[in-house]
C-alpha atoms as a PDB file:
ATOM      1  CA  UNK A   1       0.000   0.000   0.000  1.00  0.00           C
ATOM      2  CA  UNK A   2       1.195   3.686  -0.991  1.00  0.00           C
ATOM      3  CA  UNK A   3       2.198   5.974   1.882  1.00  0.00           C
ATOM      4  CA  UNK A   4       0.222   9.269   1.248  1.00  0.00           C
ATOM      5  CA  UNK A   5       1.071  11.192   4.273  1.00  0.00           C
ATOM      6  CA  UNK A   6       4.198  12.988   2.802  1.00  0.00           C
ATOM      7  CA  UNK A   7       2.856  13.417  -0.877  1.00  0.00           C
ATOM      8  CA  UNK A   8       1.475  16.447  -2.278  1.00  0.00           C
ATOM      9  CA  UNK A   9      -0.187  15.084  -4.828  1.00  0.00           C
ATOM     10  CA  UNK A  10      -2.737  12.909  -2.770  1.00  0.00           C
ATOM     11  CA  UNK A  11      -5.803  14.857  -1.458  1.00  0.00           C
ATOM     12  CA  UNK A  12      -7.500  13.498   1.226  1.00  0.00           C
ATOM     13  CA  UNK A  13     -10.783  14.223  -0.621  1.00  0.00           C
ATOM     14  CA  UNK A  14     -12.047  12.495  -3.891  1.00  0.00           C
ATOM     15  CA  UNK A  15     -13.609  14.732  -6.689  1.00  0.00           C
ATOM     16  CA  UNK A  16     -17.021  14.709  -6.349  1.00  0.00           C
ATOM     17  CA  UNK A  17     -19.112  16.163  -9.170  1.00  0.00           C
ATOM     18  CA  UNK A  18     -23.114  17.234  -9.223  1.00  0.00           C
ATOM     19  CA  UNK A  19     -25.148  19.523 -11.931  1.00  0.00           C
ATOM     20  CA  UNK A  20     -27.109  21.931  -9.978  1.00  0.00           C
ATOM     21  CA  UNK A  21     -28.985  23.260 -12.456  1.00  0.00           C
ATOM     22  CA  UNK A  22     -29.330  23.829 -16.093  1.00  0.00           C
ATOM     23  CA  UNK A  23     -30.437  27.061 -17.637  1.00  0.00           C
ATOM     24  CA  UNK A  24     -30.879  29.815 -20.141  1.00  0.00           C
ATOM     25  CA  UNK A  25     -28.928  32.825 -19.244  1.00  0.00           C
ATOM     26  CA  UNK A  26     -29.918  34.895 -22.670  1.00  0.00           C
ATOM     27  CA  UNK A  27     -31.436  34.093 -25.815  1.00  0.00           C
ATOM     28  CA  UNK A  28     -32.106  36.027 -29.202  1.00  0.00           C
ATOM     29  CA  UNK A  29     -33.524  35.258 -32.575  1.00  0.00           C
ATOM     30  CA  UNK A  30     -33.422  37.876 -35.550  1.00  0.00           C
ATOM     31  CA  UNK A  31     -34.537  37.435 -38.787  1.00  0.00           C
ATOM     32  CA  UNK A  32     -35.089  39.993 -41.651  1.00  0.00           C
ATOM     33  CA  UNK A  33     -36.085  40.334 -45.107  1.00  0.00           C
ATOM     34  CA  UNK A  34     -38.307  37.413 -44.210  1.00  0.00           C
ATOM     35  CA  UNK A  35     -40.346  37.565 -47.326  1.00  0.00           C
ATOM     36  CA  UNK A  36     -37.103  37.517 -49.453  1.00  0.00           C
ATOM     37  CA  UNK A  37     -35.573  34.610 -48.221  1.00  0.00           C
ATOM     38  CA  UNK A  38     -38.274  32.513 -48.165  1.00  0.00           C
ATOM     39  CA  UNK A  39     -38.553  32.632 -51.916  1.00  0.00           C
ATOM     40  CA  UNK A  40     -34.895  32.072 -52.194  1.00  0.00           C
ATOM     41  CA  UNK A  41     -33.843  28.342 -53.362  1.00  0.00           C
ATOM     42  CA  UNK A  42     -29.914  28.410 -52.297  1.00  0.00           C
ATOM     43  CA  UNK A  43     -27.898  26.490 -50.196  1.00  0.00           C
ATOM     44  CA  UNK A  44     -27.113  29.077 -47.024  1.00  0.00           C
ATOM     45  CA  UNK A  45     -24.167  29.913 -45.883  1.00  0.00           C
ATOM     46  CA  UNK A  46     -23.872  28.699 -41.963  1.00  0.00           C
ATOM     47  CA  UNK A  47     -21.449  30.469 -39.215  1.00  0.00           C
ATOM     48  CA  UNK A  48     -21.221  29.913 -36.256  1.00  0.00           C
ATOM     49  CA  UNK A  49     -19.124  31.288 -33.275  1.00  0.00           C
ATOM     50  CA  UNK A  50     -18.679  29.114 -30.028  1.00  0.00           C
ATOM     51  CA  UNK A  51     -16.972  30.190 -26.169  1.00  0.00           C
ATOM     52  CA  UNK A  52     -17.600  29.255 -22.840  1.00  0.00           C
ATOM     53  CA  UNK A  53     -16.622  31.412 -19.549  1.00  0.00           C
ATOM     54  CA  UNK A  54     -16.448  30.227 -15.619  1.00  0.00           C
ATOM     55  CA  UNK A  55     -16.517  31.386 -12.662  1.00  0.00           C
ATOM     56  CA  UNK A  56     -16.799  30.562  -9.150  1.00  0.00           C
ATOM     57  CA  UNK A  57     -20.005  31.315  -7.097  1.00  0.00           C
ATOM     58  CA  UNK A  58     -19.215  29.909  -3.849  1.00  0.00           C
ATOM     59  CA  UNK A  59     -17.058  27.191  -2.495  1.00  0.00           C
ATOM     60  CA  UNK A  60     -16.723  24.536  -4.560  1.00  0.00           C
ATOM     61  CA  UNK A  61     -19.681  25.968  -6.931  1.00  0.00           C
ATOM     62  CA  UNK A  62     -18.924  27.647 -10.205  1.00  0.00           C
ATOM     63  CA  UNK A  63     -21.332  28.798 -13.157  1.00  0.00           C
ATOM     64  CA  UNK A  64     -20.224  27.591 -16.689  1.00  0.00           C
ATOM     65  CA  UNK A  65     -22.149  29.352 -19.528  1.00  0.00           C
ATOM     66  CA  UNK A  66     -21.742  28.173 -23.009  1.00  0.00           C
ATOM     67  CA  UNK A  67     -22.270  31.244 -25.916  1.00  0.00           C
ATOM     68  CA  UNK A  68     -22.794  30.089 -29.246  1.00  0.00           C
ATOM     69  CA  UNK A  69     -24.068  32.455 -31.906  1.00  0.00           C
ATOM     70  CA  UNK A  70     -25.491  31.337 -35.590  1.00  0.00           C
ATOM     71  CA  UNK A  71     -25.570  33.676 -38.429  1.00  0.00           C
ATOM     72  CA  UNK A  72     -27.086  31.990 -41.576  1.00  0.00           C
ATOM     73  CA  UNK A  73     -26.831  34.168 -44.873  1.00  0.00           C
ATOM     74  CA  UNK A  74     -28.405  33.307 -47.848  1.00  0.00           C
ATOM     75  CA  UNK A  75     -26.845  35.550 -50.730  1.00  0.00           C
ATOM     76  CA  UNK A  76     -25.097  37.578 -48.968  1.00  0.00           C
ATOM     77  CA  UNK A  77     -28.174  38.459 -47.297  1.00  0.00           C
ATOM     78  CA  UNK A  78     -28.744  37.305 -43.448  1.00  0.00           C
ATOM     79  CA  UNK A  79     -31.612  35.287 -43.300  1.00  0.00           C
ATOM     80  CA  UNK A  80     -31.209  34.917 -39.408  1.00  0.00           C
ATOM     81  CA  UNK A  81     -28.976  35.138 -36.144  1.00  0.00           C
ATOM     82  CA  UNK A  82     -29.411  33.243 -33.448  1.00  0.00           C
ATOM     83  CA  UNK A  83     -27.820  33.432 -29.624  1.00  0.00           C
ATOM     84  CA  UNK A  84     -28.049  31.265 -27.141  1.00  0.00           C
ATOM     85  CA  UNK A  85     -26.109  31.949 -23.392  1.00  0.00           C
ATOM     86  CA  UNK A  86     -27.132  28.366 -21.781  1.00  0.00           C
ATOM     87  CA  UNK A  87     -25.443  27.991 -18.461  1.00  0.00           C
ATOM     88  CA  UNK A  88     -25.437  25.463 -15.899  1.00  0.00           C
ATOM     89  CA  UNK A  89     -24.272  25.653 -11.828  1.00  0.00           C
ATOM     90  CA  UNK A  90     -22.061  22.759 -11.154  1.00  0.00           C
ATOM     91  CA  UNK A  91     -20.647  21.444  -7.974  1.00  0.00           C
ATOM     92  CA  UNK A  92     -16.910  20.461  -7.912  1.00  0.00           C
ATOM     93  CA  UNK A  93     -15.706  19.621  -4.864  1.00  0.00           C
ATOM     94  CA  UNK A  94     -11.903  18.079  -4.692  1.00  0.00           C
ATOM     95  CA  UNK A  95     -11.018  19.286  -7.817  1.00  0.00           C
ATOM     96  CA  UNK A  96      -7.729  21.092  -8.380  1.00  0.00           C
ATOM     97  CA  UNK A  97      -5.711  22.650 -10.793  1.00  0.00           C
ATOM     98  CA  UNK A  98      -5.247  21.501 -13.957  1.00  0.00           C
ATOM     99  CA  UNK A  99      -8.450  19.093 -13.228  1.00  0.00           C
ATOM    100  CA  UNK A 100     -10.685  21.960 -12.105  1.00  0.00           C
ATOM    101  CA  UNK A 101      -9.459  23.717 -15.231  1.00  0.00           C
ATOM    102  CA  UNK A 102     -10.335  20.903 -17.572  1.00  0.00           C
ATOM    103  CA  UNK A 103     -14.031  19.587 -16.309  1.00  0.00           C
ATOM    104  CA  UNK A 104     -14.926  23.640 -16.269  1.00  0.00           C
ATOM    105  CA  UNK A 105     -13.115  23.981 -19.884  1.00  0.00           C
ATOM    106  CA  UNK A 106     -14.383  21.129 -21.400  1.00  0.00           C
ATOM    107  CA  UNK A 107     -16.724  18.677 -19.546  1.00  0.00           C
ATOM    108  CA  UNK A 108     -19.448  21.018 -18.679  1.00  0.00           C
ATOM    109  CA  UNK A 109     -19.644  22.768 -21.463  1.00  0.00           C
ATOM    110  CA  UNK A 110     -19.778  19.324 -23.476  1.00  0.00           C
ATOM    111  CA  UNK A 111     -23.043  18.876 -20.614  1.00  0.00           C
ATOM    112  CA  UNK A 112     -24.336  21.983 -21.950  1.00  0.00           C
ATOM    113  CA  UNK A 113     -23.818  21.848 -25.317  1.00  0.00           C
ATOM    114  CA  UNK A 114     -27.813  19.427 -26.158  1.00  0.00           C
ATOM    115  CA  UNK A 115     -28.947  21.891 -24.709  1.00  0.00           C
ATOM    116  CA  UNK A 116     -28.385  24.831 -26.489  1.00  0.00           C
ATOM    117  CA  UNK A 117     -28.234  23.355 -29.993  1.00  0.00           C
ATOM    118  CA  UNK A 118     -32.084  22.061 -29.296  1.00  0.00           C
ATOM    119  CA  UNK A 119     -32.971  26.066 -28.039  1.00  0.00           C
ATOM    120  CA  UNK A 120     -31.069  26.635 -31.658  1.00  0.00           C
ATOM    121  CA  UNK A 121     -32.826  24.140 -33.638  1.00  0.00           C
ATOM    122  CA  UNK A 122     -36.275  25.118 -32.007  1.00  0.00           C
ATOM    123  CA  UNK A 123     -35.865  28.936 -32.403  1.00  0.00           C
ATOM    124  CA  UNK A 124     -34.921  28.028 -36.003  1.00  0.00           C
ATOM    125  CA  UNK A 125     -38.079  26.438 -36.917  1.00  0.00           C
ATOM    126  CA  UNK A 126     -40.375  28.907 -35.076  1.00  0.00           C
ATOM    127  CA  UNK A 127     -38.406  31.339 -37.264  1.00  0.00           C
ATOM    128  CA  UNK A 128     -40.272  29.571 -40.072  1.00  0.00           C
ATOM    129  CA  UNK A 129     -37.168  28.029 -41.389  1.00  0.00           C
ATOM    130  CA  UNK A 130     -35.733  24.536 -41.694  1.00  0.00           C
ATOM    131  CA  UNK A 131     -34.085  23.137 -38.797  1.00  0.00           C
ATOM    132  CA  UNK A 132     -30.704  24.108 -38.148  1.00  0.00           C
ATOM    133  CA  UNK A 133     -28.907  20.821 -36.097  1.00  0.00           C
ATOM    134  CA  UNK A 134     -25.670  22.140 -34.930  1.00  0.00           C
ATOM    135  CA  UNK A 135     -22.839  18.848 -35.181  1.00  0.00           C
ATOM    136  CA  UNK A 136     -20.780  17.529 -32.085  1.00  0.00           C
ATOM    137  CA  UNK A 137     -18.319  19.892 -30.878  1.00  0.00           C
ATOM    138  CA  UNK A 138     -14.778  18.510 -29.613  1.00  0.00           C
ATOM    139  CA  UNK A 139     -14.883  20.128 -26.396  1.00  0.00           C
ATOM    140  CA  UNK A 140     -11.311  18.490 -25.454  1.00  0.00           C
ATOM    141  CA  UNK A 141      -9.764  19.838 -28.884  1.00  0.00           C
ATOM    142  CA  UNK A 142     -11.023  23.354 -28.265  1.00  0.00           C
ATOM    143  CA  UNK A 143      -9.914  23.280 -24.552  1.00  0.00           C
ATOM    144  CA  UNK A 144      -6.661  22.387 -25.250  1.00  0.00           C
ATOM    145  CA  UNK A 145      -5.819  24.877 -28.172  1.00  0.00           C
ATOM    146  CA  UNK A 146      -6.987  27.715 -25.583  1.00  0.00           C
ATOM    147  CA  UNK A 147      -4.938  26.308 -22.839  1.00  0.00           C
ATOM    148  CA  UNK A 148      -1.526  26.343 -25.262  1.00  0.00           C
ATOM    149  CA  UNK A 149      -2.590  29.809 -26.316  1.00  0.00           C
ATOM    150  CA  UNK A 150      -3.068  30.817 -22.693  1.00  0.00           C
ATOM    151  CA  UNK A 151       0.244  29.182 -22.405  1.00  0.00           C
ATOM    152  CA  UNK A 152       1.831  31.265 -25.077  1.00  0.00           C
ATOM    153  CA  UNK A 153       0.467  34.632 -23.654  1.00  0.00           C
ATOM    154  CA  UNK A 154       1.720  33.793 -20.042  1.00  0.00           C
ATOM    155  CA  UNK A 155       5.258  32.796 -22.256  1.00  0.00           C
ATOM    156  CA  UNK A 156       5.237  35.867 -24.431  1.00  0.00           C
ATOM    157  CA  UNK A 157       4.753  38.252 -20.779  1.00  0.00           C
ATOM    158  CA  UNK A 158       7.459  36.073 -19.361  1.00  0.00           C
ATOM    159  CA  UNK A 159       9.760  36.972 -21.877  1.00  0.00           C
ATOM    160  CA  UNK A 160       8.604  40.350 -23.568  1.00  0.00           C
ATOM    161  CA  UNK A 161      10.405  41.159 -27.124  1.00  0.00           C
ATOM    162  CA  UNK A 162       9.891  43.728 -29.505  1.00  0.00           C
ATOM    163  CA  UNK A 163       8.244  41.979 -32.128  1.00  0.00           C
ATOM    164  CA  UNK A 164       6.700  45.412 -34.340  1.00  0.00           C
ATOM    165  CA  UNK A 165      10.412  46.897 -34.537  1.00  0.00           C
ATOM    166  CA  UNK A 166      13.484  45.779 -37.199  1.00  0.00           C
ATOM    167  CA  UNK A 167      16.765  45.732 -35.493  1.00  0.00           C
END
């Protein structure tokens, strides 16, 4: 058996993890030219812009809330936008460091994430349009390349150059 009593690394608690509660912190749906587009018979043109922010409420509590925002043109004309802030309160108790970091990163907003792409798909066809069924998200893959540029800020600080001038 391990001796933990000297080692750092060993907590005497194990991560515990709950979902308080699920919700929508802000939602929007615009449309216009309505007439216009519905007579149009293109393939539209889909963007989409995805972030997530945390922050701690109380011990061990934190608020995640995943933004994603959906502008669909159709001829260079927008045919729609649509927002959706959905949040959740989750309970992390034992968690630490680069593990805190990661579930709040990347874990809850992957718990989020049905959520708001049925609000999007919903709001889309009450819009009168076709429904708009966002695909998976790699919630890992996005984590990680804003943890190495994170990284590369806290780098660039550590070590400041002059970068604009020619030497």
């Amino acid at each position: 058996m391990e001796d933990t009593t000297n080692n750092p690394n060993v907590t005497d608690t194990p991560e515990q993890f709950a979902i308080q509660t699920i919700y929508i912190k802000d939602v929007s749906f615009e449309t216009t030219s309505a007439f216009e587009i519905y007579r149009k018979q293109v393939k539209p043109i889909i963007a989409s812009e995805m972030n997530y922010r945390s922050k701690a409420l109380d011990k061990d509590i934190y608020e995640v809330v995943l933004n994603i925002t959906v502008t669909v043109k159709i001829e260079e004309q927008t045919a729609f936008i649509v927002e959706v802030h959905q949040a959740g309160i989750f309970m992390l108790r034992g968690f630490t460091g680069e593990r805190l970091a990661y579930t709040l990163g990347s874990y809850c907003p992957n718990i989020l994430f049905p959520y708001a792409r049925e609000i999007i798909s919903d709001l889309v066809v009450r819009g009168g349009f076709q429904p708009l069924i966002l695909g998976p998200i790699n919630f890992d893959a996005m984590y990680a390349q804003q943890a190495r540029a994170q990284q590369q800020v806290q780098a660039d600080k550590a070590n400041p150059t002059n970068s604009g001038e020619i030497h």
